[in-house]
C-alpha atoms as a PDB file:
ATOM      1  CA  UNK A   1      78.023 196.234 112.150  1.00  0.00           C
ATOM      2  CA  UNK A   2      80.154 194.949 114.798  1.00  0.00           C
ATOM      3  CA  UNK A   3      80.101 194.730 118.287  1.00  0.00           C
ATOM      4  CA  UNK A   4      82.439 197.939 119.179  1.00  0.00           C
ATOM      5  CA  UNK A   5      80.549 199.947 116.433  1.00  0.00           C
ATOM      6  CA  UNK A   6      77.254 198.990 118.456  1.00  0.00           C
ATOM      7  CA  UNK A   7      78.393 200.008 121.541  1.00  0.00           C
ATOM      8  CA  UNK A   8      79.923 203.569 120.350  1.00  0.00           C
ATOM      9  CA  UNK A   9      76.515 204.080 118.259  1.00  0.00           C
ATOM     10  CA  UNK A  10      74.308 203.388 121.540  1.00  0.00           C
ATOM     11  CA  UNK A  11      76.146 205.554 123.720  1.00  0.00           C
ATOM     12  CA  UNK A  12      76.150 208.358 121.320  1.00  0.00           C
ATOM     13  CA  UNK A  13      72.332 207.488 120.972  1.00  0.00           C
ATOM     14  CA  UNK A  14      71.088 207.358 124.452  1.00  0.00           C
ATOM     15  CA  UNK A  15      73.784 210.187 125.379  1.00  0.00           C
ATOM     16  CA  UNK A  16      72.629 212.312 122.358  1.00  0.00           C
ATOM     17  CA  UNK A  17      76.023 214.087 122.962  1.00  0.00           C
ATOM     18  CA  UNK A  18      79.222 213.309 121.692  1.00  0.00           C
ATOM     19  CA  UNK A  19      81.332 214.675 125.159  1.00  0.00           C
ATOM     20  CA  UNK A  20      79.303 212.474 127.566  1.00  0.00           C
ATOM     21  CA  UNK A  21      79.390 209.612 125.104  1.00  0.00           C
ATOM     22  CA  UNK A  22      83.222 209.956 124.911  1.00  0.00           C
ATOM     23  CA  UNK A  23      83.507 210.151 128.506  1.00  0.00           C
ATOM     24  CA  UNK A  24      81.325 206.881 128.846  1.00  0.00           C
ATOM     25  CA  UNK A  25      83.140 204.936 126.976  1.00  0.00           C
ATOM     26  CA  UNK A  26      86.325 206.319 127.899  1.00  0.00           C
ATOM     27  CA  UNK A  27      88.042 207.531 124.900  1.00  0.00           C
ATOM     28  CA  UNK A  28      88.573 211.326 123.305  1.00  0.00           C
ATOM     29  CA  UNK A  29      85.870 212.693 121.441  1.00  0.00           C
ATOM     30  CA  UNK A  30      87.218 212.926 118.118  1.00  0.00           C
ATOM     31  CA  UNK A  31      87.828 209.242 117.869  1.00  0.00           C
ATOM     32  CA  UNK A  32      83.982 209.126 118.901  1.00  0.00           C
ATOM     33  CA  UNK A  33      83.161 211.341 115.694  1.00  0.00           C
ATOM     34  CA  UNK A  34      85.447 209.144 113.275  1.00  0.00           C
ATOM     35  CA  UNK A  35      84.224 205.664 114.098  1.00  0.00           C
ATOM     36  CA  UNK A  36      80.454 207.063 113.984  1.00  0.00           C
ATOM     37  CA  UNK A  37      81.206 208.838 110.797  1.00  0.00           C
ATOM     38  CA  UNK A  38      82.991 205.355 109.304  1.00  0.00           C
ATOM     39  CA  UNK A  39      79.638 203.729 110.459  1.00  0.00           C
ATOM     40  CA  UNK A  40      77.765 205.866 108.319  1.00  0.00           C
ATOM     41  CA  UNK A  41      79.268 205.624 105.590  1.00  0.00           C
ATOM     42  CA  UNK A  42      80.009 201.874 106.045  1.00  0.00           C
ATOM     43  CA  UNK A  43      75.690 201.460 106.735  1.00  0.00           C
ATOM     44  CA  UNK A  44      75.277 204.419 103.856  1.00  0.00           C
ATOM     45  CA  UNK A  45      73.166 206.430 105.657  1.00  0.00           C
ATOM     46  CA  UNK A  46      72.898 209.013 108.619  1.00  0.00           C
ATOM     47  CA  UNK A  47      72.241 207.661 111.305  1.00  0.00           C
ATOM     48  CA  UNK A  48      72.296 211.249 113.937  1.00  0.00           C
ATOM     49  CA  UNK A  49      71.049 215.094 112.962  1.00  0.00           C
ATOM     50  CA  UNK A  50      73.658 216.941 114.412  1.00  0.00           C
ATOM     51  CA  UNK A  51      73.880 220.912 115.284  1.00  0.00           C
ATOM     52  CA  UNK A  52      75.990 223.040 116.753  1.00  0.00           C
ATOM     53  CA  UNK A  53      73.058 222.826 119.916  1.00  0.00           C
ATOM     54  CA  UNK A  54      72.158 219.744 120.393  1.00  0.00           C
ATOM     55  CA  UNK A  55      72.088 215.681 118.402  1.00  0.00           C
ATOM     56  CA  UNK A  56      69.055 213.525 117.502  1.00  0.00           C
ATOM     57  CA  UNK A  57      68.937 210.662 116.278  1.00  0.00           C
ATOM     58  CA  UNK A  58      67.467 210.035 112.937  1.00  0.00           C
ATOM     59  CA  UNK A  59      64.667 207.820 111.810  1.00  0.00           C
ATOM     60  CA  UNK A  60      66.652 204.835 110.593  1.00  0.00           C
ATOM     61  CA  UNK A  61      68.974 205.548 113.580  1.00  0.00           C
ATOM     62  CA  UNK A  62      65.963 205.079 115.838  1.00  0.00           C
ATOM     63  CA  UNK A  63      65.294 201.632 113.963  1.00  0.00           C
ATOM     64  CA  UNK A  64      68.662 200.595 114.558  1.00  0.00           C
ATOM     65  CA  UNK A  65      68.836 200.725 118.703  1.00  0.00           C
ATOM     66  CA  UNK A  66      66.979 197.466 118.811  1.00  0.00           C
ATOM     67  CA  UNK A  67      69.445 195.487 116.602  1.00  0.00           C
ATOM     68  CA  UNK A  68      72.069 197.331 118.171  1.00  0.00           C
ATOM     69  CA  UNK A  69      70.976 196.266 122.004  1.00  0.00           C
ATOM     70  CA  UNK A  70      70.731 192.993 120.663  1.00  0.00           C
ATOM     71  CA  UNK A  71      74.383 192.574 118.933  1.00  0.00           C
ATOM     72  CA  UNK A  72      75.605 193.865 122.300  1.00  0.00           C
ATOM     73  CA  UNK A  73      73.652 191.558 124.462  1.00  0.00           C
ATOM     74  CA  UNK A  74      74.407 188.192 122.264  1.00  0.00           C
ATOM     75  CA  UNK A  75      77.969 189.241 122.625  1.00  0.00           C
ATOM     76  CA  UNK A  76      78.135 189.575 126.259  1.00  0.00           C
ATOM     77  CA  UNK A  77      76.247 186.230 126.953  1.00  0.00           C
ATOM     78  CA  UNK A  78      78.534 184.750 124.509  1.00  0.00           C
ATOM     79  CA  UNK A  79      81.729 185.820 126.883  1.00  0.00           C
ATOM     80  CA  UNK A  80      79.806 184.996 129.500  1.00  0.00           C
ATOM     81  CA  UNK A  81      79.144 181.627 128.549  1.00  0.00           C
ATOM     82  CA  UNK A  82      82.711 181.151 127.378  1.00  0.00           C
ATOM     83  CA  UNK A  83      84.157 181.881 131.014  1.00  0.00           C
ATOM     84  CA  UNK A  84      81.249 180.034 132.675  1.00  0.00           C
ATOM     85  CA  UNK A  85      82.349 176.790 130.557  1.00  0.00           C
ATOM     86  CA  UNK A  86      85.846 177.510 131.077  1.00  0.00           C
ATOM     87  CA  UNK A  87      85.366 177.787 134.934  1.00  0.00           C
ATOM     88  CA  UNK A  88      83.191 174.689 134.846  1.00  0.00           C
ATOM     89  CA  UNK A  89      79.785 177.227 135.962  1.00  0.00           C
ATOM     90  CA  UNK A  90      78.008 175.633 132.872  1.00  0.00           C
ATOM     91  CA  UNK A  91      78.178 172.360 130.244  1.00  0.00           C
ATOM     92  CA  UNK A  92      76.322 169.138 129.631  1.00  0.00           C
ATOM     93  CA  UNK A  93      76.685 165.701 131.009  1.00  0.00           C
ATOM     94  CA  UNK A  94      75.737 162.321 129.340  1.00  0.00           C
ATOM     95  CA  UNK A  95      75.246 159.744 132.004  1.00  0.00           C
ATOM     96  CA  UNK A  96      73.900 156.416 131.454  1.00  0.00           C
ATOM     97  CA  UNK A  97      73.274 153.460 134.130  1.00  0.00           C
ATOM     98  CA  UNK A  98      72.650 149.529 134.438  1.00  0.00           C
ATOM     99  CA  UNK A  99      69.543 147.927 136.548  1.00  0.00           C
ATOM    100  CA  UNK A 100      67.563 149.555 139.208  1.00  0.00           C
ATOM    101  CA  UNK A 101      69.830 148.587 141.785  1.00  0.00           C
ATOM    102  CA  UNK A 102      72.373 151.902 140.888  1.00  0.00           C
ATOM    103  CA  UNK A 103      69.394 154.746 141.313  1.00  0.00           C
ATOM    104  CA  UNK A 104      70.320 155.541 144.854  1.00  0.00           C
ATOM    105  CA  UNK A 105      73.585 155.855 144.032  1.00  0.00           C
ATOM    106  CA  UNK A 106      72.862 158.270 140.233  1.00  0.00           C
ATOM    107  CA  UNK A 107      70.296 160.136 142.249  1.00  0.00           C
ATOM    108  CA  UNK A 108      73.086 160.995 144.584  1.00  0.00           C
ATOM    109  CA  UNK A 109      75.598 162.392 142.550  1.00  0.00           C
ATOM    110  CA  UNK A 110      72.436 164.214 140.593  1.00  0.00           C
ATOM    111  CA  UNK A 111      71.052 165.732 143.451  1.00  0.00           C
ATOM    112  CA  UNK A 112      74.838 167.450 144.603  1.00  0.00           C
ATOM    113  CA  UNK A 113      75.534 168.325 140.954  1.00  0.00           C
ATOM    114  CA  UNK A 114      72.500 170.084 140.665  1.00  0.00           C
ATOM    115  CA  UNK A 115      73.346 172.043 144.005  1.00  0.00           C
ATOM    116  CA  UNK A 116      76.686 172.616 143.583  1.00  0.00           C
ATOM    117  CA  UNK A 117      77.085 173.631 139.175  1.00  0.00           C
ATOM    118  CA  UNK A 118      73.179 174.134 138.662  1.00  0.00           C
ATOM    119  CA  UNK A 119      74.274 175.892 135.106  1.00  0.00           C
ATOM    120  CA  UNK A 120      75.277 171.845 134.269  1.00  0.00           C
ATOM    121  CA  UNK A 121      72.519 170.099 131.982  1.00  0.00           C
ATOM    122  CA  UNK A 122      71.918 166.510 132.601  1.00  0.00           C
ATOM    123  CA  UNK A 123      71.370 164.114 130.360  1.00  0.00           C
ATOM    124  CA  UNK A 124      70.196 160.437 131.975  1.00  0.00           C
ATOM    125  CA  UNK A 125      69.946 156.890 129.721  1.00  0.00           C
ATOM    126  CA  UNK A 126      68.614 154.326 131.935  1.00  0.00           C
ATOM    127  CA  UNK A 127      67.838 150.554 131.563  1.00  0.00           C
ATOM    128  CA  UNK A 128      71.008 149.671 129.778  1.00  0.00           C
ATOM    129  CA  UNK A 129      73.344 146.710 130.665  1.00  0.00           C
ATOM    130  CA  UNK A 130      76.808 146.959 131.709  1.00  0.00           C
ATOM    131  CA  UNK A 131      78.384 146.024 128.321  1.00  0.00           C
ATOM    132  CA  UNK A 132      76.105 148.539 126.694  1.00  0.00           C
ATOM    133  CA  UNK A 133      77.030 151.685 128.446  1.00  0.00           C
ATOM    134  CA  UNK A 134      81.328 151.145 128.411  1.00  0.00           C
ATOM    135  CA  UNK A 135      80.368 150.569 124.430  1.00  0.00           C
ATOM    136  CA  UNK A 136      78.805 153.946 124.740  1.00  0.00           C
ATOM    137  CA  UNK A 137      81.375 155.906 126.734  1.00  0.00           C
ATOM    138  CA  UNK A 138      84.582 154.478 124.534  1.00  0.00           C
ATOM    139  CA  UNK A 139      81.386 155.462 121.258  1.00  0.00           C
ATOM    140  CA  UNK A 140      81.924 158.944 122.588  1.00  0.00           C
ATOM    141  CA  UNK A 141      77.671 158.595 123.173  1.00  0.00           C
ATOM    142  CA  UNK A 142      77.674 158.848 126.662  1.00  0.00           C
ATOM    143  CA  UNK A 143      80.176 160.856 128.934  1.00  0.00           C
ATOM    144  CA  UNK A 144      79.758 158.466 132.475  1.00  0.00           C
ATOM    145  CA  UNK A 145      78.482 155.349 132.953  1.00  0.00           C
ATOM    146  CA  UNK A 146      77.811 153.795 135.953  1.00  0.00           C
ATOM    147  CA  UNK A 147      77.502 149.727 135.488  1.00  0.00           C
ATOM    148  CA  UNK A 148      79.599 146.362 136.520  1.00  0.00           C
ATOM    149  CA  UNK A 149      82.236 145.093 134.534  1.00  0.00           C
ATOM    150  CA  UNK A 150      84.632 142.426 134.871  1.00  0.00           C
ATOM    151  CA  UNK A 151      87.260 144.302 132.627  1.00  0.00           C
ATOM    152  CA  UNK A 152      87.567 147.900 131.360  1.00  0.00           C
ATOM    153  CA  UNK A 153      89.583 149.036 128.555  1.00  0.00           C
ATOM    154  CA  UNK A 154      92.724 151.017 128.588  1.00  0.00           C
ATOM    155  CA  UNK A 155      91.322 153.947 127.304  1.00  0.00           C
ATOM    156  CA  UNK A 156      88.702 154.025 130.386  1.00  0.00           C
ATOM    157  CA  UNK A 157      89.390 155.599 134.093  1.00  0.00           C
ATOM    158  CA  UNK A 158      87.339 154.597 136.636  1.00  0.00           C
ATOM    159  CA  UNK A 159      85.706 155.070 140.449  1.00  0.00           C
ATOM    160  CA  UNK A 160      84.242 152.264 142.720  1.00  0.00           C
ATOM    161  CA  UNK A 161      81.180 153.392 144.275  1.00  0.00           C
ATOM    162  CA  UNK A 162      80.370 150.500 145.754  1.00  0.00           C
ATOM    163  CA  UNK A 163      81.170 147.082 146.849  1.00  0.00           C
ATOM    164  CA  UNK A 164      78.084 144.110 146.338  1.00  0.00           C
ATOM    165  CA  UNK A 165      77.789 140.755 147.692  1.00  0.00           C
ATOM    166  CA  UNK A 166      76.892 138.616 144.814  1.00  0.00           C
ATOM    167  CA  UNK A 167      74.349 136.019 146.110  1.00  0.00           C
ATOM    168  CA  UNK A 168      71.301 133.934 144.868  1.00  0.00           C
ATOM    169  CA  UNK A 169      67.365 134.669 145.113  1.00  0.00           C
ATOM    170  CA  UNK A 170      65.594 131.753 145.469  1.00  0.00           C
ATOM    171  CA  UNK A 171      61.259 131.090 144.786  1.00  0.00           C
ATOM    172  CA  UNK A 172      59.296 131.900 147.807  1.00  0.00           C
ATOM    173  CA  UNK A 173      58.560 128.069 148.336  1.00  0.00           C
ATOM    174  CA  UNK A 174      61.939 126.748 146.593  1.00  0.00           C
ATOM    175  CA  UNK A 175      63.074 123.731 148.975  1.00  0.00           C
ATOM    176  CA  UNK A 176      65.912 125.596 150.601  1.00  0.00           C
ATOM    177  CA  UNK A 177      64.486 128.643 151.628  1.00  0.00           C
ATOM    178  CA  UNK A 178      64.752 128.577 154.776  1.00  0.00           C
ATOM    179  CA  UNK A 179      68.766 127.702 154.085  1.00  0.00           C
ATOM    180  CA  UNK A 180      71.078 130.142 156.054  1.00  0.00           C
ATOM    181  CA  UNK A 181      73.452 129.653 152.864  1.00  0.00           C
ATOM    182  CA  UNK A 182      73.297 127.768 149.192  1.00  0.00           C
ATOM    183  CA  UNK A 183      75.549 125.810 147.347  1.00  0.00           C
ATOM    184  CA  UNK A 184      75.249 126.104 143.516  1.00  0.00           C
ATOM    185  CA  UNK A 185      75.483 122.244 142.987  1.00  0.00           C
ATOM    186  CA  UNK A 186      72.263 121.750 145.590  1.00  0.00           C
ATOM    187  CA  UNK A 187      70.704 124.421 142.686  1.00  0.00           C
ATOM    188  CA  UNK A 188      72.643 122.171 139.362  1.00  0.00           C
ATOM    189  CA  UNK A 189      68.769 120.837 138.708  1.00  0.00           C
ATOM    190  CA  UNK A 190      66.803 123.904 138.971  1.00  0.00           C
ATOM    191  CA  UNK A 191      65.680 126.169 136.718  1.00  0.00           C
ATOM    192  CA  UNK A 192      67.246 129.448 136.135  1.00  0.00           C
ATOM    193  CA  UNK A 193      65.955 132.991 135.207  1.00  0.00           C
ATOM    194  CA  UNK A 194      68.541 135.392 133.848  1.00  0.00           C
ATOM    195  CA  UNK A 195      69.357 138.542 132.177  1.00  0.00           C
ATOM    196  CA  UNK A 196      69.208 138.063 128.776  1.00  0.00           C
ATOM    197  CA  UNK A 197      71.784 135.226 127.281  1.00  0.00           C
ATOM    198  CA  UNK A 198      74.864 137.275 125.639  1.00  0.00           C
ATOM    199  CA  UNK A 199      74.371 140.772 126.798  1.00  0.00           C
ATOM    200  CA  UNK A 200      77.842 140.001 128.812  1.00  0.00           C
ATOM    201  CA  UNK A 201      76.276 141.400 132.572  1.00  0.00           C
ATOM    202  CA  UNK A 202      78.659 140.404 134.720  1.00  0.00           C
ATOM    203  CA  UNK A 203      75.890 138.676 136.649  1.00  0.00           C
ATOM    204  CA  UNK A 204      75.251 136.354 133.786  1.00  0.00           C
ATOM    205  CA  UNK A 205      79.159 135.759 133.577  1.00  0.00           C
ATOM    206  CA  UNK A 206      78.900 135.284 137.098  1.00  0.00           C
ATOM    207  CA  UNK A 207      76.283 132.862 137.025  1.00  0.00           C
ATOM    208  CA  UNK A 208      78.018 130.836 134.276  1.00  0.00           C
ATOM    209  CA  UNK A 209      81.130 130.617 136.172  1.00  0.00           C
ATOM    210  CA  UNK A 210      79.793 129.560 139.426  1.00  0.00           C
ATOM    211  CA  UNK A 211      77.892 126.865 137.592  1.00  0.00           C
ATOM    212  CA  UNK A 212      80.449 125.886 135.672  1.00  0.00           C
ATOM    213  CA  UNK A 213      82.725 125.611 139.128  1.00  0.00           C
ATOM    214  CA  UNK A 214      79.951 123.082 140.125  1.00  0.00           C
ATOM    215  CA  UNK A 215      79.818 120.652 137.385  1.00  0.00           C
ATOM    216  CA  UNK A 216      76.525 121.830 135.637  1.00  0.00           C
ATOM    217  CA  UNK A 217      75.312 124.127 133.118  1.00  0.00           C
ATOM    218  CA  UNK A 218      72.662 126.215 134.218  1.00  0.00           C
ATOM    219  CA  UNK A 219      68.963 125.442 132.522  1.00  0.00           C
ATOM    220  CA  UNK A 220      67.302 129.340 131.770  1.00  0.00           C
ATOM    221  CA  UNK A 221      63.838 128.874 131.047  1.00  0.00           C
ATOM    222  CA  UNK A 222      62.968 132.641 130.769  1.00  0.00           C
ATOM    223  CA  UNK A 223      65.371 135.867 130.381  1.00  0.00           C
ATOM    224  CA  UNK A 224      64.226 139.331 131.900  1.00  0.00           C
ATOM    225  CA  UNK A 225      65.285 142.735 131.064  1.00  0.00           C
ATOM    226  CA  UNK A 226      66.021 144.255 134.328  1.00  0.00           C
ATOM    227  CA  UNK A 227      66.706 143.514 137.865  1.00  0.00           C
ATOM    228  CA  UNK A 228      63.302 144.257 139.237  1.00  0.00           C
ATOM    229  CA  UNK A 229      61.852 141.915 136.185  1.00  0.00           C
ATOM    230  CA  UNK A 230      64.330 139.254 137.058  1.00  0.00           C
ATOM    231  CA  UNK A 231      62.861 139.097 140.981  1.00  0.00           C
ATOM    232  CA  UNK A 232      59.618 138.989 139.841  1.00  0.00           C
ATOM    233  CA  UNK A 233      60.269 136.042 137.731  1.00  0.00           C
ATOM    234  CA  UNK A 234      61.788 134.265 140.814  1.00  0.00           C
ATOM    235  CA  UNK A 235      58.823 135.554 143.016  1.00  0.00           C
ATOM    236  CA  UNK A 236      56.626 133.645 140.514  1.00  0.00           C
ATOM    237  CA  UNK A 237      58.038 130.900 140.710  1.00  0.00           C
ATOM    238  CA  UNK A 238      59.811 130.614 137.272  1.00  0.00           C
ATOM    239  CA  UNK A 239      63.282 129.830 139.252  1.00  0.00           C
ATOM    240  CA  UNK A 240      66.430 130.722 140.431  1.00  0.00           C
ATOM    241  CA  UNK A 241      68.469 133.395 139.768  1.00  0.00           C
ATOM    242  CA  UNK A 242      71.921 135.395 140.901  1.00  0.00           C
ATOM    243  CA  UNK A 243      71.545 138.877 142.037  1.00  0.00           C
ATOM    244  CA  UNK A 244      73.324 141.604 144.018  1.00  0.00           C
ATOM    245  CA  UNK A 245      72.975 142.573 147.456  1.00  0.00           C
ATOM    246  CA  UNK A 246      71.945 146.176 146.642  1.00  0.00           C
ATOM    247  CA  UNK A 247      68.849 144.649 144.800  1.00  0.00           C
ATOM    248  CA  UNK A 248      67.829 142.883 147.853  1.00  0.00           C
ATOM    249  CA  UNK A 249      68.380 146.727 149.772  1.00  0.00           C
ATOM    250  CA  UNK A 250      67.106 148.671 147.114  1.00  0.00           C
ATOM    251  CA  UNK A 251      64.014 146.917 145.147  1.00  0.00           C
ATOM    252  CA  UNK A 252      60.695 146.299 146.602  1.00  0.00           C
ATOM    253  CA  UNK A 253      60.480 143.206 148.017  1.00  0.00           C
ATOM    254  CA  UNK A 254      58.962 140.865 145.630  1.00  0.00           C
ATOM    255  CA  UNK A 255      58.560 137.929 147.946  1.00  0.00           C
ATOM    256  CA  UNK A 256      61.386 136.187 146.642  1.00  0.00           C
ATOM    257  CA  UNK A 257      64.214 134.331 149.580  1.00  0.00           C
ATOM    258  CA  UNK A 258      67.956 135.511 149.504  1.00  0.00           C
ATOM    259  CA  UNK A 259      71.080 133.375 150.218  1.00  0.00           C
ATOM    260  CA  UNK A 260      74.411 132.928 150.446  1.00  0.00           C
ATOM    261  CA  UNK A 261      76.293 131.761 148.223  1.00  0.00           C
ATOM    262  CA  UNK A 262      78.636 129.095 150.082  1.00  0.00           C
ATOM    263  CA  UNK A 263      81.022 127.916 147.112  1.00  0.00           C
ATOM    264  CA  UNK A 264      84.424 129.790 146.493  1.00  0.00           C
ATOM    265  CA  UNK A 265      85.523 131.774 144.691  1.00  0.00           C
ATOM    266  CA  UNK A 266      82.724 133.858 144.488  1.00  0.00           C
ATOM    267  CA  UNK A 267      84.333 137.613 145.148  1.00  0.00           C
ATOM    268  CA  UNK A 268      82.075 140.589 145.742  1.00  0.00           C
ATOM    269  CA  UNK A 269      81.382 142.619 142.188  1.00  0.00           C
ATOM    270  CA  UNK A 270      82.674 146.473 141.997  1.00  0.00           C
ATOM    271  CA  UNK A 271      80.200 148.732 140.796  1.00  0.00           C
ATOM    272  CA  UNK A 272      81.984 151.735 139.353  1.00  0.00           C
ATOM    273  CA  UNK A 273      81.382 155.173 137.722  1.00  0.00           C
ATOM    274  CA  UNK A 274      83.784 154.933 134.044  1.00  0.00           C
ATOM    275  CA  UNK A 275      84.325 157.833 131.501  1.00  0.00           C
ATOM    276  CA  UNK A 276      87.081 158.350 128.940  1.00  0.00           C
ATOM    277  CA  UNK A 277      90.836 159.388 129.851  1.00  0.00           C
ATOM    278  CA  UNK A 278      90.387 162.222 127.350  1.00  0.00           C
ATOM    279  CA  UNK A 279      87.026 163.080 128.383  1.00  0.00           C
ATOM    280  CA  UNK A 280      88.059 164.943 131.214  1.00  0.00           C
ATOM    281  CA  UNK A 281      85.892 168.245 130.608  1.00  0.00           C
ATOM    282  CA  UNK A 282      85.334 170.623 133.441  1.00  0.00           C
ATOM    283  CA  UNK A 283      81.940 169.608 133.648  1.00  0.00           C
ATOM    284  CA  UNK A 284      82.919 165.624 133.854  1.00  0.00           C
ATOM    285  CA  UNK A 285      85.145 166.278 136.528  1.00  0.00           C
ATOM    286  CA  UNK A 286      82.860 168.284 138.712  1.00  0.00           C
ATOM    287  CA  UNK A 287      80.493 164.706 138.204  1.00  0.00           C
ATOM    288  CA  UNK A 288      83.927 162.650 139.212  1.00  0.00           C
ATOM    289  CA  UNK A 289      84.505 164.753 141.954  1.00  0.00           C
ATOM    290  CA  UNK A 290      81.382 164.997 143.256  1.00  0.00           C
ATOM    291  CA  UNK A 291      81.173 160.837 143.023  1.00  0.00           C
ATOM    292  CA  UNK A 292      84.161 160.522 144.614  1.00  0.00           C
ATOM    293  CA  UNK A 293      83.276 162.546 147.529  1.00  0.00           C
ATOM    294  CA  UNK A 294      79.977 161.112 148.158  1.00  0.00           C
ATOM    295  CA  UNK A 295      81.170 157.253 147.629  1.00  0.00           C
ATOM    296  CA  UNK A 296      85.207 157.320 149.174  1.00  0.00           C
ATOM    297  CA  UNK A 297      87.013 154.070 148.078  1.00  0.00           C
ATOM    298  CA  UNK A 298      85.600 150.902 150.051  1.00  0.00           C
ATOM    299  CA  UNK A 299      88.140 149.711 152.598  1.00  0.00           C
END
């Protein structure tokens, strides 16, 4: 049976009249007849009694309503969902982030999406580093990602939404904590804590170049998964270790001291929302939109 034959049998049988029927769906009568007749012969069965009086339905044309209702029904919420994807109404979203420091920011563009296209699903990946998450955007796995990176491929458009100081947290009884500023050569004998060695953060780049611009390879005694880990090494005591400024805003404080960095260069690093040139669905655009709106590009 197919959707048009549903419709003219259910008007015939909740009408139980060909004129009205014909009338409601807006063609002649005869027509009406023929396509329930082809039915019929098509199902091999009657499906109506008729009479010169009156038309009732018979008993496998009463079992077929139900089915009937239901062919019509899936087809309409299949339009529907066709022109609520095409309008960008409805549609899924794979969104993964790095460290702790970026939930304000996720939560954000969440919290409007969710207001503003409530038909979009959301799917969230947290806890992944930087490198991890442009892997799984150009992998096709993930739709956004919102991370730092000191380089982003060709194929990859991208959205700063914000702009973080890149400084040093220090143990709570480390020797220059009470320091205004640091300079990474006073730090060449310490002891480091890090994200883990060759997951290519751009804080661990960061911290090997800065190290490296001072003459000394940093000593990492201990590796931590996270932001929020990696402070509560340093509160601890287990050593040094280069952060952002939107962990020190963002994280409970863990006791830990931070500082300027005073050696050059040392530029801020860009945290930015990335997704795929030709991943530009409707529902990937609202997200871009929306992320654009909420975080304008930093003067």
């Amino acid at each position: 049976m197919e959707v048009k034959q549903a419709e003219t049998f259910l008007a015939v049988a909740e009408e139980l009249h060909f004129g009205p029927a014909a009338d409601r769906l807006r063609i002649a009568q005869p027509p009406l007849s023929r396509m329930i007749k082809q039915l019929e012969r098509q199902l091999g069965t009657e499906l109506f009694i008729r009479s010169t009086r009156n038309v009732e339905l018979t008993s496998i044309g009463k079992a077929l309503i139900e089915p009937a209702r239901n062919l019509v029904t899936a087809s309409h919420d299949a339009i529907r969902t066709v022109e609520n994807t095409m309008n960008g109404k409805v549609g899924h979203i794979r969104m993964g982030f790095a460290g702790a420091s970026t939930y304000r920011s996720i939560g954000d563009i969440f919290r409007r999406l969710r207001e503003e296209k409530p038909g979009i699903s959301l799917d969230v990946q947290s806890s992944m580093f930087s490198p991890d998450g442009l892997q799984n955007v150009l992998d096709k796995d993930l739709d956004l990602a919102i991370g730092r990176w000191d380089f982003l491929p060709a194929d990859l458009d991208s959205h700063v939404i914000a702009v973080e100081d890149v400084i040093v947290a220090l143990p709570p009884s480390h020797r220059l904590a009470d320091a205004e500023e640091v300079s990474m050569k006073d730090l060449a004998e310490d002891s480091w804590v890090s994200l883990p060695v060759g997951s290519g953060s751009a804080l661990q780049n960061r911290l090997k170049n800065l190290a490296m611009a001072s003459g000394f390879v940093p000593r990492i005694t201990q590796t931590a998964p996270d932001s929020w880990a990696l402070m509560v090494l340093v509160g601890v005591e287990s050593g040094c270790a280069i952060t952002v400024s939107s962990v020190r805003e963002n994280l409970p404080d863990p006791g830990v001291k931070f500082k300027r960095i005073a050696d050059s260069p040392n530029p801020p690093l860009e945290v930015r929302l990335i997704w795929r040139k030709d991943n530009m669905t409707l529902a990937v655009n609202a997200a871009v939109n929306i992320a654009k709106e909420l975080f304008p590009v930093p003067e």
